[in-house]
C-alpha atoms as a PDB file:
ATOM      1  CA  UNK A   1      -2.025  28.892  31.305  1.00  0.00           C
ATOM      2  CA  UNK A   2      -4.116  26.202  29.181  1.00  0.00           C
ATOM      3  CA  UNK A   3      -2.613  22.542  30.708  1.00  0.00           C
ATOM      4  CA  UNK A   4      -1.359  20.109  27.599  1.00  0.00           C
ATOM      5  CA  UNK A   5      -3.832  18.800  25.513  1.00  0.00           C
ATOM      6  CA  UNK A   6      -2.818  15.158  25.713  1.00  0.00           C
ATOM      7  CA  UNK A   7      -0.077  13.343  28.380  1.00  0.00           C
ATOM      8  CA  UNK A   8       2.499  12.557  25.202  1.00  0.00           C
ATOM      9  CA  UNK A   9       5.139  15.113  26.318  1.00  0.00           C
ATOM     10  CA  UNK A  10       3.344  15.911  29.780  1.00  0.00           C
ATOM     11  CA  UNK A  11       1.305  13.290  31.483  1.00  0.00           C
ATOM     12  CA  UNK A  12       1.971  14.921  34.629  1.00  0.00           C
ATOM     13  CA  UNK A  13       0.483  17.514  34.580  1.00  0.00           C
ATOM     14  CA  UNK A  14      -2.249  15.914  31.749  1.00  0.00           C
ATOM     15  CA  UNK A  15      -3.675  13.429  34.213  1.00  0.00           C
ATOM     16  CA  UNK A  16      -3.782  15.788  37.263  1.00  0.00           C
ATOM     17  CA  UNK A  17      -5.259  18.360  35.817  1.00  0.00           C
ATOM     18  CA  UNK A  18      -8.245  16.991  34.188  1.00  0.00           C
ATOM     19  CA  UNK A  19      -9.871  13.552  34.094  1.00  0.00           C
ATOM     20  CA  UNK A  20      -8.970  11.360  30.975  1.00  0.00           C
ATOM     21  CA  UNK A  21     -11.786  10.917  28.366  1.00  0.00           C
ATOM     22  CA  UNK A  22     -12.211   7.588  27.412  1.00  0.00           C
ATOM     23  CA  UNK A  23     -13.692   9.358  23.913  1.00  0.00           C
ATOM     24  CA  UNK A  24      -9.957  10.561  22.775  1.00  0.00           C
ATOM     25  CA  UNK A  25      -8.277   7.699  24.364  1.00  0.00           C
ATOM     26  CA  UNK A  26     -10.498   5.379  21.951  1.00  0.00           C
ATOM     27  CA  UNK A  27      -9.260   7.883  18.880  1.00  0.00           C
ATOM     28  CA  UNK A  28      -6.075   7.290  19.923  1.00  0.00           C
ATOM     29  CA  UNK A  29      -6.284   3.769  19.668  1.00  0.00           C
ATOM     30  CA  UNK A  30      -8.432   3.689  16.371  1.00  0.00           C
ATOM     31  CA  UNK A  31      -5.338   5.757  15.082  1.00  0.00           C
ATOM     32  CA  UNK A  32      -2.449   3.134  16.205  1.00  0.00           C
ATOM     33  CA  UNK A  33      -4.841   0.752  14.386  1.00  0.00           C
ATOM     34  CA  UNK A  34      -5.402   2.085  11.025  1.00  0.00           C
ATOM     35  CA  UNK A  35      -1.424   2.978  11.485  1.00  0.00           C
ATOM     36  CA  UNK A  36      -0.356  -0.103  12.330  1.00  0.00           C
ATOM     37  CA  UNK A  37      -2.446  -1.968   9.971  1.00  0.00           C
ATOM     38  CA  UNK A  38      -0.700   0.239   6.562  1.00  0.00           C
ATOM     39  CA  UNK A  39       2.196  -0.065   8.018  1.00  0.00           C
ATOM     40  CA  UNK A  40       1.810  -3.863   7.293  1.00  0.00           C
ATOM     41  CA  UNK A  41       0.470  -3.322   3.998  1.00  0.00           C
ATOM     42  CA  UNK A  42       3.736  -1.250   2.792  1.00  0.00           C
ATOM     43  CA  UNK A  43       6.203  -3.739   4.277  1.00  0.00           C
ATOM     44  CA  UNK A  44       4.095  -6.537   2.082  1.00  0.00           C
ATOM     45  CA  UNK A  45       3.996  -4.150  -1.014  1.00  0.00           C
ATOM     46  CA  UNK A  46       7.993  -3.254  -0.395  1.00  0.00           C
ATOM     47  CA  UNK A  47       8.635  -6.645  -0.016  1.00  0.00           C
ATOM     48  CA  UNK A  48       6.444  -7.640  -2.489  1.00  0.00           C
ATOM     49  CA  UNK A  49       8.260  -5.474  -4.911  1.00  0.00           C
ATOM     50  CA  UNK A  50      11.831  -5.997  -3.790  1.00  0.00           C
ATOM     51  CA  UNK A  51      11.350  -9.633  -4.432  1.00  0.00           C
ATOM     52  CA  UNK A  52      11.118  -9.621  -8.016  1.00  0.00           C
ATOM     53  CA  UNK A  53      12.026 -12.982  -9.312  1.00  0.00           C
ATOM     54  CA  UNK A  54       9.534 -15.765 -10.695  1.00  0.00           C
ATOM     55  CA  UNK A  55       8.983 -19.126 -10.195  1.00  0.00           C
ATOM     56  CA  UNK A  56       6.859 -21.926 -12.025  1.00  0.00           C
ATOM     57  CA  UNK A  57       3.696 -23.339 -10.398  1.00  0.00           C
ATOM     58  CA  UNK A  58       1.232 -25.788 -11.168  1.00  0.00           C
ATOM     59  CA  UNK A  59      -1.497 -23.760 -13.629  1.00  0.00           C
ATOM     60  CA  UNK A  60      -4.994 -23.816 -11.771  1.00  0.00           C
ATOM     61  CA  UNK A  61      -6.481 -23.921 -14.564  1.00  0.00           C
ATOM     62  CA  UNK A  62      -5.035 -27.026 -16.247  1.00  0.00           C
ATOM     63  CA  UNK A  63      -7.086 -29.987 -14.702  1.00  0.00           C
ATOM     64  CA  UNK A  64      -4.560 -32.175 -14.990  1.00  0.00           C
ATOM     65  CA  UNK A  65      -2.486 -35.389 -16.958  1.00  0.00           C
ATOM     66  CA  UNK A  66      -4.879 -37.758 -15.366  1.00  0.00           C
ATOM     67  CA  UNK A  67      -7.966 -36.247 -17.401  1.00  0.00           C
ATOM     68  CA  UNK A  68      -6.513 -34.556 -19.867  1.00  0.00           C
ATOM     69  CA  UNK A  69      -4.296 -37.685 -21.328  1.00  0.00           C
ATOM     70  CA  UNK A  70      -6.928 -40.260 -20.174  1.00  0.00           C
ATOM     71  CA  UNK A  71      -8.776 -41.817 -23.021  1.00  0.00           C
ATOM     72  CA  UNK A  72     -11.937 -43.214 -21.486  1.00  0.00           C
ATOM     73  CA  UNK A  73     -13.320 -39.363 -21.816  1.00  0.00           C
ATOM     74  CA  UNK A  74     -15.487 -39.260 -24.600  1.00  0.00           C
ATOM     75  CA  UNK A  75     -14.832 -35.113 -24.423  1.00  0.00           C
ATOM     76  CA  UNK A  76     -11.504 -33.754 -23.658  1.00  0.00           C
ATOM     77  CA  UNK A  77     -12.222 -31.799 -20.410  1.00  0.00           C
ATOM     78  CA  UNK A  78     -12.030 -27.725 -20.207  1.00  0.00           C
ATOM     79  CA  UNK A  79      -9.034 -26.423 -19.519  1.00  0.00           C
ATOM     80  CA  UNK A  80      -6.434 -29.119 -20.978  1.00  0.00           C
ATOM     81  CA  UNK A  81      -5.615 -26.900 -23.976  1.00  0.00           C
ATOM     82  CA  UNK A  82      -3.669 -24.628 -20.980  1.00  0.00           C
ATOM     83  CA  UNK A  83      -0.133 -25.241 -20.307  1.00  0.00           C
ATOM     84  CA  UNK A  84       0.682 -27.171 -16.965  1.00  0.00           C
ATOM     85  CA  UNK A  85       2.751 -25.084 -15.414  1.00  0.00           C
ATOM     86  CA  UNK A  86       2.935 -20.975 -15.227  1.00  0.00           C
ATOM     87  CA  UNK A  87       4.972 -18.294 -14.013  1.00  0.00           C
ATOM     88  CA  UNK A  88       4.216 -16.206 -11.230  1.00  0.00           C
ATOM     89  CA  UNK A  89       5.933 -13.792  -9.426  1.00  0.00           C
ATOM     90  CA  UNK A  90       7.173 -14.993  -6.506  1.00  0.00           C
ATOM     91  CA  UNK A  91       7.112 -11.553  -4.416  1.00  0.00           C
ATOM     92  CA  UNK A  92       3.410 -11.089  -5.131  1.00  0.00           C
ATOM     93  CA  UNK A  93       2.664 -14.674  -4.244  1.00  0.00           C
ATOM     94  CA  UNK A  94       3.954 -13.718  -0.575  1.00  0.00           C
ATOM     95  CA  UNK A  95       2.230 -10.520  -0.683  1.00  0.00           C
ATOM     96  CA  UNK A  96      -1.309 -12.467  -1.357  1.00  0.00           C
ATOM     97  CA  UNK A  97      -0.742 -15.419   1.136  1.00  0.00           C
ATOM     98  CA  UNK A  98       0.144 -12.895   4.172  1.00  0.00           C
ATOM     99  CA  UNK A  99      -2.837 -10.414   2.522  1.00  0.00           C
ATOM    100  CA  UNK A 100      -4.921 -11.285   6.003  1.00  0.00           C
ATOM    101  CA  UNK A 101      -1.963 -10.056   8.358  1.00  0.00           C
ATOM    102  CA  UNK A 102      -3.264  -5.833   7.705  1.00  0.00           C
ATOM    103  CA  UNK A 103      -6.923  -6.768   8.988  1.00  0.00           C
ATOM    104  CA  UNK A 104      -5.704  -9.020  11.848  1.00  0.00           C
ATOM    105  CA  UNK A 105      -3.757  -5.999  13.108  1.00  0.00           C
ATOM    106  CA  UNK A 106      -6.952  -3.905  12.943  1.00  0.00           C
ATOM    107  CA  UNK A 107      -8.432  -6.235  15.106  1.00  0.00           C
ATOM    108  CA  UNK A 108      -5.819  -7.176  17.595  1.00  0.00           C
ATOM    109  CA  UNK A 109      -4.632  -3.537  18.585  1.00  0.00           C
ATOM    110  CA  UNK A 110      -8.476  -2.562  20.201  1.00  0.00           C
ATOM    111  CA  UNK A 111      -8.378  -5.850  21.558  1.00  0.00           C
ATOM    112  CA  UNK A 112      -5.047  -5.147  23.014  1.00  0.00           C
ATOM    113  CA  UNK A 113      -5.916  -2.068  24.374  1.00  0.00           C
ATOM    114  CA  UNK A 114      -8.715  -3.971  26.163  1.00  0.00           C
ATOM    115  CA  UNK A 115      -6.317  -6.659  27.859  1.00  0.00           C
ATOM    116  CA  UNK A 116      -3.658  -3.854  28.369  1.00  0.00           C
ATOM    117  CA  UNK A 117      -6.421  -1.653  30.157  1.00  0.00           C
ATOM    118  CA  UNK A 118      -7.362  -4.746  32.589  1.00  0.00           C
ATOM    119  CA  UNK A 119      -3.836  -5.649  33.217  1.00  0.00           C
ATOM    120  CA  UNK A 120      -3.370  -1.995  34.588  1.00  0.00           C
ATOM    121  CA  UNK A 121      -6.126  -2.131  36.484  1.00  0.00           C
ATOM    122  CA  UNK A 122      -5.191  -5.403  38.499  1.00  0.00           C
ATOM    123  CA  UNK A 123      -1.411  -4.215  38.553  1.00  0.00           C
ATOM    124  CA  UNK A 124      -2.968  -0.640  40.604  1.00  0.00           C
ATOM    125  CA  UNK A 125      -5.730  -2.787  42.478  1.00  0.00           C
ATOM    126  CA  UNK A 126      -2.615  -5.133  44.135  1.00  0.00           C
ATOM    127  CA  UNK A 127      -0.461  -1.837  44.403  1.00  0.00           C
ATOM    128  CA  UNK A 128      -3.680  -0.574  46.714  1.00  0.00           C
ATOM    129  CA  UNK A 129      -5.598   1.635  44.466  1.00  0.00           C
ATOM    130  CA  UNK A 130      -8.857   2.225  44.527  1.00  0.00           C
ATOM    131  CA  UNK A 131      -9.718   2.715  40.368  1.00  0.00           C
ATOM    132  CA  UNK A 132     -11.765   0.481  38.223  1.00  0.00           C
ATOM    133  CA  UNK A 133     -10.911  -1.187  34.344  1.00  0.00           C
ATOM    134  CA  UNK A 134     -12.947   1.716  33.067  1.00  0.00           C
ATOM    135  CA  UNK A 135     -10.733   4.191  34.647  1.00  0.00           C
ATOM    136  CA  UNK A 136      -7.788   2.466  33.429  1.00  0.00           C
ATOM    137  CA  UNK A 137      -9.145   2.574  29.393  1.00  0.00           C
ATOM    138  CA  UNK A 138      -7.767   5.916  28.722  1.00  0.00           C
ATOM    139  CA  UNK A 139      -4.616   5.291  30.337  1.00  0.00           C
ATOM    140  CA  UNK A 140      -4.236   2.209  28.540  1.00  0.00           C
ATOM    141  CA  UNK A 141      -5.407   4.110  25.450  1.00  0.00           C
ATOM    142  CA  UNK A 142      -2.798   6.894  25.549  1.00  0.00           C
ATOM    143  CA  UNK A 143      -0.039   4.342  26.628  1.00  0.00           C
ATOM    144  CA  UNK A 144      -0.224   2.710  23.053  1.00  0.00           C
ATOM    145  CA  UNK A 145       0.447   6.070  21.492  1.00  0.00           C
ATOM    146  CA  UNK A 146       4.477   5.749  21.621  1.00  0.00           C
ATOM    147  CA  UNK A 147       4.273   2.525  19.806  1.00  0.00           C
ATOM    148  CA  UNK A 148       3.597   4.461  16.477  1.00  0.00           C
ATOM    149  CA  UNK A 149       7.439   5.605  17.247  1.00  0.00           C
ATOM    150  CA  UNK A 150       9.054   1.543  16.863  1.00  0.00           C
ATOM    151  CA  UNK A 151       6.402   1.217  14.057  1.00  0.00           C
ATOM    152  CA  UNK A 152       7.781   4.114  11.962  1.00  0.00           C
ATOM    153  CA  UNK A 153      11.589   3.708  12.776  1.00  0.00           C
ATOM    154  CA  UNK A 154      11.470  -0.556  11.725  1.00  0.00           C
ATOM    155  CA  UNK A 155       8.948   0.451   8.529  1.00  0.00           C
ATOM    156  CA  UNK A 156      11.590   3.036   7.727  1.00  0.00           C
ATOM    157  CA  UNK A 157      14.562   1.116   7.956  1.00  0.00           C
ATOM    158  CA  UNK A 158      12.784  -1.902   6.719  1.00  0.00           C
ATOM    159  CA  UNK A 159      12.062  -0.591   3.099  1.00  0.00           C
ATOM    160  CA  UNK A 160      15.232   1.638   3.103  1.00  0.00           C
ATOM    161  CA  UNK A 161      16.882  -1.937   3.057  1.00  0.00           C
ATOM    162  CA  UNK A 162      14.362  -3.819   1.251  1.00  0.00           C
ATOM    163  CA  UNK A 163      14.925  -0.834  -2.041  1.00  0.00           C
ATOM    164  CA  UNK A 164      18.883  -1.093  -1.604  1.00  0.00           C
ATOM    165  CA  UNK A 165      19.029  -5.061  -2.339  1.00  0.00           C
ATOM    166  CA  UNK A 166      18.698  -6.289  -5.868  1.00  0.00           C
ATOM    167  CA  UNK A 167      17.991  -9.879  -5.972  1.00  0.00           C
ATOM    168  CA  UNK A 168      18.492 -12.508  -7.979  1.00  0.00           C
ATOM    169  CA  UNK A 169      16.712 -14.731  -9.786  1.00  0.00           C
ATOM    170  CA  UNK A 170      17.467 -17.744  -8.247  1.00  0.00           C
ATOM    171  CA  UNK A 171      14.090 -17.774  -5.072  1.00  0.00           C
ATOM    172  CA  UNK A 172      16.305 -19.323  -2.524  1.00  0.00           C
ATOM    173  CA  UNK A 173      18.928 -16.956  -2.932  1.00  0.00           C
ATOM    174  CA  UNK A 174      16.665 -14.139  -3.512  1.00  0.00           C
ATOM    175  CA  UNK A 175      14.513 -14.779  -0.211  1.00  0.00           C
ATOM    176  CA  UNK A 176      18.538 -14.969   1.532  1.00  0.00           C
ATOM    177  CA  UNK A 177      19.448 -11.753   0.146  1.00  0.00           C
ATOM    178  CA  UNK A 178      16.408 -10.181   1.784  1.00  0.00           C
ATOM    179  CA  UNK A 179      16.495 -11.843   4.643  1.00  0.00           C
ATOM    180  CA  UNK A 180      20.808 -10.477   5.001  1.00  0.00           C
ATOM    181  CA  UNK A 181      19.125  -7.065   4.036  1.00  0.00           C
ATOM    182  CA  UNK A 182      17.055  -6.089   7.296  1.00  0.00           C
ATOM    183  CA  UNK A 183      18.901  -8.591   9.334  1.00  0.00           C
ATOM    184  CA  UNK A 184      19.521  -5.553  11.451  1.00  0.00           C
ATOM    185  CA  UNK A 185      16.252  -4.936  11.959  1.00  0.00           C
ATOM    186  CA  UNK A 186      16.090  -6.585  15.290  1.00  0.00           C
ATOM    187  CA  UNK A 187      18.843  -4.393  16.704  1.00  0.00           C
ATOM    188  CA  UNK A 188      16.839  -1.472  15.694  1.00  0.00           C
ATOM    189  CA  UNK A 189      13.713  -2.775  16.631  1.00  0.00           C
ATOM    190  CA  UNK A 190      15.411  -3.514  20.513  1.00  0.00           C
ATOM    191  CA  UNK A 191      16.726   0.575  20.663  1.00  0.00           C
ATOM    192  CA  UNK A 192      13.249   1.661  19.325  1.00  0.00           C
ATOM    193  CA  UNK A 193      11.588  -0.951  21.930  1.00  0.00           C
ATOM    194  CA  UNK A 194      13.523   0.790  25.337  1.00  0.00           C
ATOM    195  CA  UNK A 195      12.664   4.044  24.041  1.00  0.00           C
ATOM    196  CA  UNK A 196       9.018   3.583  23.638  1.00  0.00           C
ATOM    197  CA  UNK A 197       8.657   1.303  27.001  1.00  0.00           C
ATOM    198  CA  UNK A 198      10.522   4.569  28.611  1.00  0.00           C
ATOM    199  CA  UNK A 199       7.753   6.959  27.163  1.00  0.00           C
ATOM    200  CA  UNK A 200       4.702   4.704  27.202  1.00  0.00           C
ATOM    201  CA  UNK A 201       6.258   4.015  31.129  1.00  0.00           C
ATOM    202  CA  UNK A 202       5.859   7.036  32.279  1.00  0.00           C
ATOM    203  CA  UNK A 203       1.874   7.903  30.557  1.00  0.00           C
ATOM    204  CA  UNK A 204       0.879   5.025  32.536  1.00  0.00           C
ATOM    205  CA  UNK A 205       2.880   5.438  35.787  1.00  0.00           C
ATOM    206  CA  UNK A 206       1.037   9.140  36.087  1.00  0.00           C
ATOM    207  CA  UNK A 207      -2.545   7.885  34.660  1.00  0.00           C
ATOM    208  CA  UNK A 208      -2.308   4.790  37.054  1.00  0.00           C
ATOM    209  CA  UNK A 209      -1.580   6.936  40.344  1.00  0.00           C
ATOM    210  CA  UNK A 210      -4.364   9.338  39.037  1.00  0.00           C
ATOM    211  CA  UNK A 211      -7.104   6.413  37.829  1.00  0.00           C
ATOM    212  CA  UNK A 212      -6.096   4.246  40.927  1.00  0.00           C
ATOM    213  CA  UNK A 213      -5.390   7.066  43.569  1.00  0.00           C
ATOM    214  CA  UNK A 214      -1.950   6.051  44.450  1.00  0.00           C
ATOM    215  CA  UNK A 215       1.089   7.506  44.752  1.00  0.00           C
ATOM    216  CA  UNK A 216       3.200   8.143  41.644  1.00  0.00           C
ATOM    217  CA  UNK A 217       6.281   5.861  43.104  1.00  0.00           C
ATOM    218  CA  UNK A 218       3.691   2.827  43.402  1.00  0.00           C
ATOM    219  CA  UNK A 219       2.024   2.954  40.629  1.00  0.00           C
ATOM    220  CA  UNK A 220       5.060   3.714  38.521  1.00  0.00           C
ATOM    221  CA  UNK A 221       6.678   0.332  40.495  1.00  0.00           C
ATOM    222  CA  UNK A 222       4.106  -1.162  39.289  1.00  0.00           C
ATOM    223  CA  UNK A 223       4.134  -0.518  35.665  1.00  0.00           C
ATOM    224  CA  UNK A 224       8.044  -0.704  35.788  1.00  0.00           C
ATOM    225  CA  UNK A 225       7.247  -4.804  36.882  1.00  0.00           C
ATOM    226  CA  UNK A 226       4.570  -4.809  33.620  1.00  0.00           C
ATOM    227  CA  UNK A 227       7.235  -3.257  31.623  1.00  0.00           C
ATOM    228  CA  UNK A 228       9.828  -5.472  32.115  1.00  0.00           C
ATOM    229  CA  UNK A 229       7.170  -8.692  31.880  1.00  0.00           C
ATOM    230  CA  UNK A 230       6.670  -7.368  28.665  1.00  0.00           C
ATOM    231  CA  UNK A 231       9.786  -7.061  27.507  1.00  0.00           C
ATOM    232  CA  UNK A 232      11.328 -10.795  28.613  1.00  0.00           C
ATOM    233  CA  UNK A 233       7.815 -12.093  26.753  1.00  0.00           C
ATOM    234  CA  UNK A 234       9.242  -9.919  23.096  1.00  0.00           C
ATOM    235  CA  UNK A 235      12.725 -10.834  23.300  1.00  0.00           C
ATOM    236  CA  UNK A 236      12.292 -14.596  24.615  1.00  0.00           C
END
């Protein structure tokens, strides 16, 4: 009988059956980034959308009372036949300033999966394993996997809310009334959080004691301590 194929529902018998390839851990990871990084770009487009109210901004393409109105200029200066102010939408505005947070997620997850991978590998070195931070990559690498669970469940529930609201048109009481509507989305963040620490626990207690050559009870005491680091660090 063919062992699993990755150590998602069996890392068991995954990691001590075969060594990890640091190839599919790396696809893995390229995965939770691209993921990750759209998942981003829909919350900004939902949000974007859902916050469908205007407000009036300077016109960047008016230069101005100070040139326009000032008669010492021989010429009146391009632009001053636009109005001063302009309309925009205010949900789109957002959408553009926080336009850089889908690439910075790109970025951070590989580099993540870097710091996660060294972390491991100094959590089984003072456990008394024997493994190196190459050895720990693909644990590291599968270990991130889970994490596409919380970002699916808070997307979810985040534009389920975010397409229930209707706003007004007031922007302070608009931004409120989105801000009341995934209020909850902490509480389901926290229950998606524990489940994925649970899973993601135990691909790294069983690739640790395999990368490192320790026991399974050390090495999963060990990630147990990460864990729970990493947990006070989110919720503080």
């Amino acid at each position: 009988m063919a062992g699993p194929r990755t150590p998602l529902l069996r890392p068991d018998r995954y990691f001590g059956e075969r060594p990890p390839q640091l190839a599919h851990a790396a696809i893995v990871v390229a995965v939770v980034a691209v993921v990750s990084a759209a998942g981003v770009a829909v919350f900004l487009d939902q949000f974007a959308a859902a916050l469908d109210t205007t407000v009036t901004v300077d016109n960047p393409a008016y230069p101005g009372d100070t040139f326009c109105e000032d008669p010492a200029f021989e010429q009146t200066p391009s632009g001053c036949d636009e109005p001063p102010t302009v309309e925009r939408q205010l949900g789109a505005m957002v959408a553009q300033e926080l336009s850089w947070l889908p690439i910075a997620v790109a970025v951070i997850v590989p580099l993540w999966w870097l710091w996660q991978a060294v972390v491991l590998h100094a959590a089984g070195s003072v456990a008394g394993g024997s493994g190196s931070v190459g050895e720990a990559l693909p644990v590291a690498g599968w270990g991130m996997a889970p994490s596409l669970l919380r970002l699916l469940v808070v997307l979810g529930f985040a534009i389920r809310r975010l397409r229930s609201v209707s706003v007004p048109d007031d922007p302070e009481n608009a931004l409120a009334v989105l801000q009341s509507a995934i209020a909850g989305i902490g509480t389901v963040s926290l229950l998606a959080v524990l489940v994925v620490a649970l899973w993601a626990g135990a691909i790294r207690a069983y690739g640790l004691a395999d990368s490192h050559d320790l026991p399974v009870p050390r090495a999963a005491v060990a990630v147990v301590v990460l864990t729970l680091v990493g947990l006070l660090f989110e919720l503080g």
